[in-house]
N, C-alpha and C. Protein backbone atom coordinates (compact mmCIF):
# COMPACT_ATOMS: atom_id res chain seq x y z
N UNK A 1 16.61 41.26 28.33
CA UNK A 1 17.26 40.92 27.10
C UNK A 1 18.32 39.85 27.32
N UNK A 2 19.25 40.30 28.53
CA UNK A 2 20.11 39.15 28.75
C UNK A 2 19.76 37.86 29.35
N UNK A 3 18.49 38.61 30.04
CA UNK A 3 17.63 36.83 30.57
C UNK A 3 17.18 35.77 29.17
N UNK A 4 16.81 36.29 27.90
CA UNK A 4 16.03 35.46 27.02
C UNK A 4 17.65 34.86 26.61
N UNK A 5 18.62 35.30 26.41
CA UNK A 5 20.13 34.81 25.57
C UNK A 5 20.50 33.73 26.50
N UNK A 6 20.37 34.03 27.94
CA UNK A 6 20.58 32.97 28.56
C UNK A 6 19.83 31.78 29.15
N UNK A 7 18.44 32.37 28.98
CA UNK A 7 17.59 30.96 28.89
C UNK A 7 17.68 30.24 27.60
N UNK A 8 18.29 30.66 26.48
CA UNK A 8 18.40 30.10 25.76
C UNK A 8 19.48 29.22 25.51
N UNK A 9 20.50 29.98 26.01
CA UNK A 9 22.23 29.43 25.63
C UNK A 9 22.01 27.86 26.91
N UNK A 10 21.19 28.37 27.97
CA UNK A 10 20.83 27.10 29.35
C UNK A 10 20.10 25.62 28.07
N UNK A 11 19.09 26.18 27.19
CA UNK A 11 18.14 25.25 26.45
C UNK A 11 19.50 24.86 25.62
N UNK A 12 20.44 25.18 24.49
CA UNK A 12 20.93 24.47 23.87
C UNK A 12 22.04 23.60 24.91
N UNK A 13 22.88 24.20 26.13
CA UNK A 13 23.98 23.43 26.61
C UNK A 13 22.94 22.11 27.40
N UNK A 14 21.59 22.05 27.48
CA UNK A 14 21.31 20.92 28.34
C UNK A 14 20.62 20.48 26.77
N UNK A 15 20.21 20.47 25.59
CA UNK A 15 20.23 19.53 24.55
C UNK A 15 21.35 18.77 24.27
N UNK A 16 22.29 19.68 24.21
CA UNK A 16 23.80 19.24 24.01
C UNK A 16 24.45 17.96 24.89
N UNK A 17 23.97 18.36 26.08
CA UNK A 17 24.09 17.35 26.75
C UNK A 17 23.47 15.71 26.92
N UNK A 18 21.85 15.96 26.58
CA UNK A 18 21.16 14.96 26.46
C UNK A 18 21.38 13.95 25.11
N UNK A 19 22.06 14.62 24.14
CA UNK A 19 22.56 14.09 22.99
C UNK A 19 20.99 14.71 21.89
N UNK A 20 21.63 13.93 21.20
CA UNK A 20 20.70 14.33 19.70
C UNK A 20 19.73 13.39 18.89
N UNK A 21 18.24 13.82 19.36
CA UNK A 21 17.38 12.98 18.98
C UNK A 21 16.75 12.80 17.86
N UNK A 22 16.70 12.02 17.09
CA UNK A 22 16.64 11.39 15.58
C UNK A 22 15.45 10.86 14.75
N UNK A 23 15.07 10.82 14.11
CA UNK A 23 14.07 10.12 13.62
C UNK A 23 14.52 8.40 12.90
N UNK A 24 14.08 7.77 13.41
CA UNK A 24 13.99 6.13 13.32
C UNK A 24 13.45 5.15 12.54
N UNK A 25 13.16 5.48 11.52
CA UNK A 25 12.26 4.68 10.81
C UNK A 25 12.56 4.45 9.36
N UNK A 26 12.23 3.25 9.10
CA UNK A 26 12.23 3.15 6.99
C UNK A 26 11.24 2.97 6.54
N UNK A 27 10.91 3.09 5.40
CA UNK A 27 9.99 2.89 4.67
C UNK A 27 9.69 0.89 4.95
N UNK A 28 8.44 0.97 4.31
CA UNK A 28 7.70 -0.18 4.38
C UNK A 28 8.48 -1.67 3.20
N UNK A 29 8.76 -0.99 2.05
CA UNK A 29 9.50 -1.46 0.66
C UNK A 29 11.30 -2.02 1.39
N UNK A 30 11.76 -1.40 2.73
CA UNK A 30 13.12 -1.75 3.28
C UNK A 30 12.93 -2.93 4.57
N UNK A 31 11.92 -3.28 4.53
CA UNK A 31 11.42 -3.84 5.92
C UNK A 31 12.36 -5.43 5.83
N UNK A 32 11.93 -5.69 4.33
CA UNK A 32 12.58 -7.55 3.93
C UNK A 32 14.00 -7.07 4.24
N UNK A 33 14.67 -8.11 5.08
CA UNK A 33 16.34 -8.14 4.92
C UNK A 33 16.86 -6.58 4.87
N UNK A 34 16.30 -5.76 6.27
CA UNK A 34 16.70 -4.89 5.91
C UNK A 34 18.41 -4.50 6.23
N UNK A 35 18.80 -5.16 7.51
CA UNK A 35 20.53 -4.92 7.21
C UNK A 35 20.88 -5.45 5.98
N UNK A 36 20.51 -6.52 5.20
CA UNK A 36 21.19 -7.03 4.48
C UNK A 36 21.07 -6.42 2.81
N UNK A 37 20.02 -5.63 3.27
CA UNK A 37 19.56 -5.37 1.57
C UNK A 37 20.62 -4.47 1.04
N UNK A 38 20.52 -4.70 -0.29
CA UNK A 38 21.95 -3.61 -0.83
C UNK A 38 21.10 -2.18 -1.68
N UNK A 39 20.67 -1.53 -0.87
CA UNK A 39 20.62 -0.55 -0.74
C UNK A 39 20.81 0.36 0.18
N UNK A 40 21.41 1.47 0.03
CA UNK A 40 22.40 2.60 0.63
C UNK A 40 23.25 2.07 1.09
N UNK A 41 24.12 3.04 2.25
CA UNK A 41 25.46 2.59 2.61
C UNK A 41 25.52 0.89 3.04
N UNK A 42 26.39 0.01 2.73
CA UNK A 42 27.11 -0.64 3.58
C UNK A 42 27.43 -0.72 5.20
N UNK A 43 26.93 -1.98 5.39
CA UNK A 43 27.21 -2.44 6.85
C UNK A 43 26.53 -1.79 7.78
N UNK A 44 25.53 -1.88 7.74
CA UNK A 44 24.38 -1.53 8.81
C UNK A 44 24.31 -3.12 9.42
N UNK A 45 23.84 -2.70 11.08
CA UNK A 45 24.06 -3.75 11.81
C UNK A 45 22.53 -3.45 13.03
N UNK A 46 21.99 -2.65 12.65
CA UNK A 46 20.66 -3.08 13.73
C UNK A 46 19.25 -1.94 12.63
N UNK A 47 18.19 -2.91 12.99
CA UNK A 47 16.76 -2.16 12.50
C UNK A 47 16.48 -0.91 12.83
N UNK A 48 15.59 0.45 12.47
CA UNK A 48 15.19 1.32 12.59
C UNK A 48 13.97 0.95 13.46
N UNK A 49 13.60 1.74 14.52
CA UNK A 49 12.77 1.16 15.36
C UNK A 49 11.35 1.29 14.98
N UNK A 50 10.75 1.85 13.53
CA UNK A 50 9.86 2.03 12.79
C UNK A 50 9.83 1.61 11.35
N UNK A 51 9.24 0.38 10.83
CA UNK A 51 8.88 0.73 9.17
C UNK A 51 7.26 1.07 9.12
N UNK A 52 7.61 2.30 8.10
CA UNK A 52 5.87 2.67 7.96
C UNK A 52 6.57 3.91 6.62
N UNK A 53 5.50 3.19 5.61
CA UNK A 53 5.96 4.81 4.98
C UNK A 53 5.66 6.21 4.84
N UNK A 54 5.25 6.83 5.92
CA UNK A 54 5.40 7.86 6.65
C UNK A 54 6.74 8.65 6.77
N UNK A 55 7.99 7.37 6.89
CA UNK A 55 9.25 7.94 7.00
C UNK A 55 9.71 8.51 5.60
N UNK A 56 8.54 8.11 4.22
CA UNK A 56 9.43 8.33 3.22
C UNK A 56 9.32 10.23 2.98
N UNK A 57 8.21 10.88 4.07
CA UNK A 57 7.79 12.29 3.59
C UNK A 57 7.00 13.02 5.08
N UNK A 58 6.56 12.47 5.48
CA UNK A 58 5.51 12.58 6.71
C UNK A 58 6.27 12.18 8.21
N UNK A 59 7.28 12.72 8.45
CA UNK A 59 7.73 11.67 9.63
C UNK A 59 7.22 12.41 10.90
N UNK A 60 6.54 13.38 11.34
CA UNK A 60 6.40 14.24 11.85
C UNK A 60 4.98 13.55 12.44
N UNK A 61 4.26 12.54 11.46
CA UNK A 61 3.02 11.78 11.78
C UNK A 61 3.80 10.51 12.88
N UNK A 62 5.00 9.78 12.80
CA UNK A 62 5.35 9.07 13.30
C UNK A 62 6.42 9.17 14.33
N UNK A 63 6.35 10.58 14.80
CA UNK A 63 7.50 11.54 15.44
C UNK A 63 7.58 10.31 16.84
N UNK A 64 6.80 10.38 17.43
CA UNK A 64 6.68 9.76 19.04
C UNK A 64 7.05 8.32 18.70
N UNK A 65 6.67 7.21 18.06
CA UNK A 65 6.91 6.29 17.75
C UNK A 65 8.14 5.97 17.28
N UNK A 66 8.91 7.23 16.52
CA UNK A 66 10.41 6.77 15.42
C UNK A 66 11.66 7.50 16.64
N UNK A 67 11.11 8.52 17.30
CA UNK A 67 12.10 9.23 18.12
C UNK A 67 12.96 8.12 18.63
N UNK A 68 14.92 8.56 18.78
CA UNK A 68 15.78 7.74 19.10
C UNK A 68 16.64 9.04 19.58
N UNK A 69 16.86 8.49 20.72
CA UNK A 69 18.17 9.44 21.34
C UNK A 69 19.66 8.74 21.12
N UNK A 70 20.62 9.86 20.05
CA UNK A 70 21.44 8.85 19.44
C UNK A 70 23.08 9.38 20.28
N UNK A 71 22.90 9.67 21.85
CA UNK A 71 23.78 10.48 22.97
C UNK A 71 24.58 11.27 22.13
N UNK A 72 25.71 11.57 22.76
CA UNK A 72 26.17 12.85 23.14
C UNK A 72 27.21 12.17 21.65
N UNK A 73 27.24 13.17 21.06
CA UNK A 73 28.41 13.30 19.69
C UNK A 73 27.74 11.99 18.45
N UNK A 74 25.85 12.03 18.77
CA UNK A 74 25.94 11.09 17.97
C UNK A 74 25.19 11.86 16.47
N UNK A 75 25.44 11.61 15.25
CA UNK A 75 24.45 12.01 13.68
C UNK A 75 23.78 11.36 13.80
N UNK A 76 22.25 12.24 13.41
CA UNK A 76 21.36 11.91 12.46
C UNK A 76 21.35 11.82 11.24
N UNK A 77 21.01 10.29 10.73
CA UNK A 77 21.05 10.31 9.28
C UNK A 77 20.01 9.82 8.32
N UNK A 78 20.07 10.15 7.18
CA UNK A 78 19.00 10.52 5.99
C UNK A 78 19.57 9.89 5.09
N UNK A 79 18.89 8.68 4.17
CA UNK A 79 19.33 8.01 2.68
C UNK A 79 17.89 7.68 2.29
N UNK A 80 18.13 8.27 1.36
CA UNK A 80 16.52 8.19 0.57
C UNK A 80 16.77 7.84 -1.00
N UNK A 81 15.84 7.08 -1.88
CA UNK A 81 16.35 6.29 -2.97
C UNK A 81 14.93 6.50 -3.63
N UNK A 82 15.14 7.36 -5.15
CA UNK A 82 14.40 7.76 -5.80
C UNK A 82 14.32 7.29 -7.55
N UNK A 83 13.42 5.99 -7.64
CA UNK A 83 13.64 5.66 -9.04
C UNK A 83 12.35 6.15 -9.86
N UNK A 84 12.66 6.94 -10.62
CA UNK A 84 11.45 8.12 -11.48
C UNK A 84 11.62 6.65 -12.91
N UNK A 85 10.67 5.95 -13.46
CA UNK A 85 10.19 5.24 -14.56
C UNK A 85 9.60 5.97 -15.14
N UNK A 86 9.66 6.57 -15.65
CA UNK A 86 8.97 7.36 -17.02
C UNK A 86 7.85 8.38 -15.99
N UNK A 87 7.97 9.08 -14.95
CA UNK A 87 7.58 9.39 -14.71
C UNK A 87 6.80 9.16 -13.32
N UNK A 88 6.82 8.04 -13.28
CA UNK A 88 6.42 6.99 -12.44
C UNK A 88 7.29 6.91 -11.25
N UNK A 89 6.81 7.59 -10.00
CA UNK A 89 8.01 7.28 -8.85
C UNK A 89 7.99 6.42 -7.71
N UNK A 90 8.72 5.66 -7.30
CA UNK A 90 8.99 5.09 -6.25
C UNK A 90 9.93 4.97 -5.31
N UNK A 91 9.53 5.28 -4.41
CA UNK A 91 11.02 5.93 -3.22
C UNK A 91 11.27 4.84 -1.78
N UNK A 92 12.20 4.59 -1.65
CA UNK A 92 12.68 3.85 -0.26
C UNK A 92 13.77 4.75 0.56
N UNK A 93 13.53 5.02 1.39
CA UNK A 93 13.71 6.05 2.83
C UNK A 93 14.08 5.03 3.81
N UNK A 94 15.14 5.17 4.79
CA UNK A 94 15.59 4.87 6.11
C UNK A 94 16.62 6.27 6.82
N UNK A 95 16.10 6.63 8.10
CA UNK A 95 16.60 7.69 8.66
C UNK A 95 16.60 6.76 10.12
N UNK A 96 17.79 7.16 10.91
CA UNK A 96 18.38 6.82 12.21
C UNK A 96 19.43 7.76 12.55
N UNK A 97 19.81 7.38 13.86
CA UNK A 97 21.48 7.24 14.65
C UNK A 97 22.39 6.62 13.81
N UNK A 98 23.20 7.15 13.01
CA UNK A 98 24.59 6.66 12.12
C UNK A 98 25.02 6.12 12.89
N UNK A 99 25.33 6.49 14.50
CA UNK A 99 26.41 5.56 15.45
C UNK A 99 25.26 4.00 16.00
N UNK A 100 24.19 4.20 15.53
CA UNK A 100 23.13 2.90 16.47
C UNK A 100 22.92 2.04 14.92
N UNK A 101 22.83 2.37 13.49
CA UNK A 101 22.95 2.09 12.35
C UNK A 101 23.76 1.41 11.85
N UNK A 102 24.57 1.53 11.88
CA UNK A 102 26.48 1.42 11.58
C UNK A 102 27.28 0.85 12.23
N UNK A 103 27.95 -0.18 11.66
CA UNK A 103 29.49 -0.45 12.72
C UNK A 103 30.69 0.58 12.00
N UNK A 104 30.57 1.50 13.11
CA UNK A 104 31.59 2.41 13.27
C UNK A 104 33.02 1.76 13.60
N UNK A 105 33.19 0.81 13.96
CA UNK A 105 34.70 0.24 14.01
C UNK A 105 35.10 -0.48 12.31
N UNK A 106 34.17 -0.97 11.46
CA UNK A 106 34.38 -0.93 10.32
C UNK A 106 35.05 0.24 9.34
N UNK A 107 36.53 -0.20 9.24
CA UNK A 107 36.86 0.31 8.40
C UNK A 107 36.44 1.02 7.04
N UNK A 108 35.18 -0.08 6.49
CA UNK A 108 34.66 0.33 5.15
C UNK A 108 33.47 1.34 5.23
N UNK A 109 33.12 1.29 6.88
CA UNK A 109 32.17 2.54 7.04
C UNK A 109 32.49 3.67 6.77
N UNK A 110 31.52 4.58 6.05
CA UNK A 110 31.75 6.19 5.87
C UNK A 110 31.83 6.34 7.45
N UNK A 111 32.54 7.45 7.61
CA UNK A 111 32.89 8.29 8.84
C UNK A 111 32.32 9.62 8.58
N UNK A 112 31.09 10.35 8.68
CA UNK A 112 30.91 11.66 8.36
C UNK A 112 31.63 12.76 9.07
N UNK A 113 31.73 13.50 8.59
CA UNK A 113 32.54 14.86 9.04
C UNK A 113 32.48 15.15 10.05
N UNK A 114 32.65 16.00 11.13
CA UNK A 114 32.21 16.37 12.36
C UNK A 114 31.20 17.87 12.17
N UNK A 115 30.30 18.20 10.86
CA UNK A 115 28.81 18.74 10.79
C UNK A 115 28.56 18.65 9.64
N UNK A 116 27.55 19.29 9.55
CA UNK A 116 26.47 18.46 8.22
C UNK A 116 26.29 18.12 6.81
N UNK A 117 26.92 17.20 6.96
CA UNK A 117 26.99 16.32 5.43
C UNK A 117 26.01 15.94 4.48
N UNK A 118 26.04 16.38 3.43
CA UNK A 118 24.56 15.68 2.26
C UNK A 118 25.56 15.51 1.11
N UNK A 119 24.90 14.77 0.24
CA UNK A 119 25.25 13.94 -1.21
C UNK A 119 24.13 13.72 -1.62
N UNK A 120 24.47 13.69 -3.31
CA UNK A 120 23.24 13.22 -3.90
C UNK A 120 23.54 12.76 -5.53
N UNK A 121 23.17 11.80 -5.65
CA UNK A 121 23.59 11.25 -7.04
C UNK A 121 22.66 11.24 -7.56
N UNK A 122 22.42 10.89 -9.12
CA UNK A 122 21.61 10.85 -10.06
C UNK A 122 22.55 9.69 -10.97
N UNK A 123 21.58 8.74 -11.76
CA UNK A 123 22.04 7.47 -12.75
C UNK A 123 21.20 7.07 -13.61
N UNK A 124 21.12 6.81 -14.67
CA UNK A 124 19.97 6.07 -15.78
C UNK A 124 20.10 4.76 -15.37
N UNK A 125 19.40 4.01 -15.69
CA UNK A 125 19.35 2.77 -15.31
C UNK A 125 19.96 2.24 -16.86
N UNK A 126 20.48 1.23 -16.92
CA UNK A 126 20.57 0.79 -18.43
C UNK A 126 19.77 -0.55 -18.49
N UNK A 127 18.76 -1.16 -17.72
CA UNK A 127 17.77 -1.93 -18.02
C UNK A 127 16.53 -1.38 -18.39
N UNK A 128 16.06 -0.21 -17.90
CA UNK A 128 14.98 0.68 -18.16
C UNK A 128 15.55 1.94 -18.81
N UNK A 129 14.86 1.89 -20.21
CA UNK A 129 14.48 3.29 -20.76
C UNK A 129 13.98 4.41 -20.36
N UNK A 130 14.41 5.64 -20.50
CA UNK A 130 13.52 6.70 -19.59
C UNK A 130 13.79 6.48 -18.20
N UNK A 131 14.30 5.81 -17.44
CA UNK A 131 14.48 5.64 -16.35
C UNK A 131 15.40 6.18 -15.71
N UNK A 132 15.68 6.18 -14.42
CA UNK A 132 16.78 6.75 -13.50
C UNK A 132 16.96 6.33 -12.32
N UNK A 133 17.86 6.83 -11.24
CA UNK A 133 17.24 6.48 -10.01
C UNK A 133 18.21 7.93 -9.24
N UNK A 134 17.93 8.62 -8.46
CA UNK A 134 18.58 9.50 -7.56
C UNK A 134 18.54 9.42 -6.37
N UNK A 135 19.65 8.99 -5.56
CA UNK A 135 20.18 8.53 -4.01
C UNK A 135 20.65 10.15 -3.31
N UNK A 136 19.98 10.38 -2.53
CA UNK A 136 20.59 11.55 -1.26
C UNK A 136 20.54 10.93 -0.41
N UNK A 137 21.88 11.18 0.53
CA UNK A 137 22.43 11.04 2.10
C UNK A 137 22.53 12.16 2.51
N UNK A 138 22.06 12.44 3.77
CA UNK A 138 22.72 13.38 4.78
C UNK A 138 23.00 13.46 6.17
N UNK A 139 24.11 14.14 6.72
CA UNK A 139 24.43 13.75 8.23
C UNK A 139 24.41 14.92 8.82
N UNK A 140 23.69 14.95 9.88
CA UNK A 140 23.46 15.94 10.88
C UNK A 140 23.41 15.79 12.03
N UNK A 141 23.55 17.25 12.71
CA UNK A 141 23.95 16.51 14.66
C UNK A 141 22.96 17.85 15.05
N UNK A 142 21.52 18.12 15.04
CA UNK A 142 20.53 18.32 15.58
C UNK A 142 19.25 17.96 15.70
N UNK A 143 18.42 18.15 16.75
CA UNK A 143 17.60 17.50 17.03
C UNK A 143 16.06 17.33 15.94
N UNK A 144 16.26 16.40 15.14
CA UNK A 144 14.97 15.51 14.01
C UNK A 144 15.52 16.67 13.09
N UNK A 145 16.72 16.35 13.09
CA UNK A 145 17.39 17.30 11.57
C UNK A 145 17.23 16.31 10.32
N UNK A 146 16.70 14.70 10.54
CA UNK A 146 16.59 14.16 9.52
C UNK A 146 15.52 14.10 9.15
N UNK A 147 14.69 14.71 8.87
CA UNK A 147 13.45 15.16 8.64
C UNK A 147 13.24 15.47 6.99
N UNK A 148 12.32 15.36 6.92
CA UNK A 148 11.92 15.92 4.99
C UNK A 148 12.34 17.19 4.82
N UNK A 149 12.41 18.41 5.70
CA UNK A 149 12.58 19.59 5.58
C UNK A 149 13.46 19.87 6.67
N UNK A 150 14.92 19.10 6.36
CA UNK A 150 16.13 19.62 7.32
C UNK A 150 16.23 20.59 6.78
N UNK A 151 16.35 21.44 6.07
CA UNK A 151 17.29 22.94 5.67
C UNK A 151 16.76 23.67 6.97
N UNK A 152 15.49 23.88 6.88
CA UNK A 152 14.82 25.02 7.97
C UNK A 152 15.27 24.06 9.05
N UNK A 153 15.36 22.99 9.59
CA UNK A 153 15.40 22.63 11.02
C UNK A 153 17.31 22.56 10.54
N UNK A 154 18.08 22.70 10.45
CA UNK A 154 19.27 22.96 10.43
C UNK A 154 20.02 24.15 10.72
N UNK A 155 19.13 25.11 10.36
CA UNK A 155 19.56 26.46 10.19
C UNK A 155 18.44 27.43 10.92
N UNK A 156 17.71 27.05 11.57
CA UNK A 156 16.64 28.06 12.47
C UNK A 156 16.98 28.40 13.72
N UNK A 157 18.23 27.54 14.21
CA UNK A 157 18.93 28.06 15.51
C UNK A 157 19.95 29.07 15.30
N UNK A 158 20.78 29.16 13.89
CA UNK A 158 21.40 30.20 13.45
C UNK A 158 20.83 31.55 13.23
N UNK A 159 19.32 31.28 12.27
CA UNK A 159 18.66 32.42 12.16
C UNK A 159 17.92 33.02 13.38
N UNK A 160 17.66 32.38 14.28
CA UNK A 160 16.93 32.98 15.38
C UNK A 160 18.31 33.72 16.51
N UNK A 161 19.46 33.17 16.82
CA UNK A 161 20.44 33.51 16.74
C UNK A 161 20.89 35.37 16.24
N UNK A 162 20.52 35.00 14.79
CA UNK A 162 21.02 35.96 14.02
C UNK A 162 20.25 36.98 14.86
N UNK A 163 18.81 36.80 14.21
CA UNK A 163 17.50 37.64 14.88
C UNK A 163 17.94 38.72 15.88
N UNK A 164 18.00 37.92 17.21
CA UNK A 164 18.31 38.05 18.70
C UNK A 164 19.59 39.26 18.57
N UNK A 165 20.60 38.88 18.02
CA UNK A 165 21.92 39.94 17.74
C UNK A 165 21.34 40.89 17.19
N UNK A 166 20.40 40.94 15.56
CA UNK A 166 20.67 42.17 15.34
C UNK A 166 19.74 42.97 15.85
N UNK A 167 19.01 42.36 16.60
CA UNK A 167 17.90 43.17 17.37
C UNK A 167 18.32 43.82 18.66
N UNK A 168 19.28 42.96 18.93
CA UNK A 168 19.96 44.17 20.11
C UNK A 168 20.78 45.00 19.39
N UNK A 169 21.11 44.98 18.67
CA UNK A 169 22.02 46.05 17.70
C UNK A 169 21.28 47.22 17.78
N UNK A 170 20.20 47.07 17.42
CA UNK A 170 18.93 48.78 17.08
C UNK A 170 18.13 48.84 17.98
N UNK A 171 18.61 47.58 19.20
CA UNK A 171 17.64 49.02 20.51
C UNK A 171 18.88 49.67 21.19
């Protein structure tokens, strides 16, 4: 029992160490001018090492190809851009290393928290009727936590965690 807690507690302190590996890629629609385009945050300063849009839902198809080790104290991050036209959707996705993404010595850069940050807006457009567009960000510091389905990869080291405790509780 105490061997599995500590092969385990051995698996997270040598992840911890290797830093935190990310998913890399934007969509196909971010590829033109992509530091420069004005969409999502401000002041991005290097490419995602993948466009394919795979990253906008599927990144798990482009896992080996987008993987980025972003070292020791670095976020994974998630901005995804959702304009619904009457129904009609079209989405642009870029996920990376916030610290390989970003000039972090920029003042006007967001600084995320030290754990896991999300936002999410919603807006009508006032050129299009029926229209909208809804922007989510999120920042995380585990491994391909920027994934389509971070909740479960965010929180499955807690619940397995949990597991492990209360199961030694009732033997």
């Amino acid at each position: 029992m105490f061997a599995n807690i500590f092969i385990f507690l051995i698996f997270e302190v040598f992840e911890v160490a290797n830093g935190v590996k990310c998913y890399s890629c934007a969509s196909t629609n971010m590829k033109s001018n992509f530091i420069e385009k004005q969409r999502g945050p401000p002041n991005r300063i290097s490419n995602p090492l993948v466009f394919d849009d795979n990253c906008n839902a599927d990144t798990w198809i482009i896992k080996d190809r987008s993987s980025d080790d972003c070292g020791q104290g670095g976020f994974c991050f998630k901005w995804q851009q959702q304009l619904n036209n009457s129904g009609t959707y079209s989405t642009m996705t870029f996920r990376g290393c916030f610290n390989k993404l970003y000039n972090l010595n920029d003042p006007n850069t967001f600084i995320p928290p030290n754990h896991t940050y999300c936002t999410e807006a919603s807006a009508p457009l006032a050129c299009l009727s029926d229209a909208y567009i809804t922007e989510h960000s999120c920042w995380c510091q585990n491994d391909y936590c920027n994934t389509s389905n971070n909740l479960l990869t965010l929180y499955l080291p807690s619940i397995v965690i949990f597991v492990i405790f209360i199961t030694n509780k009732t033997l």
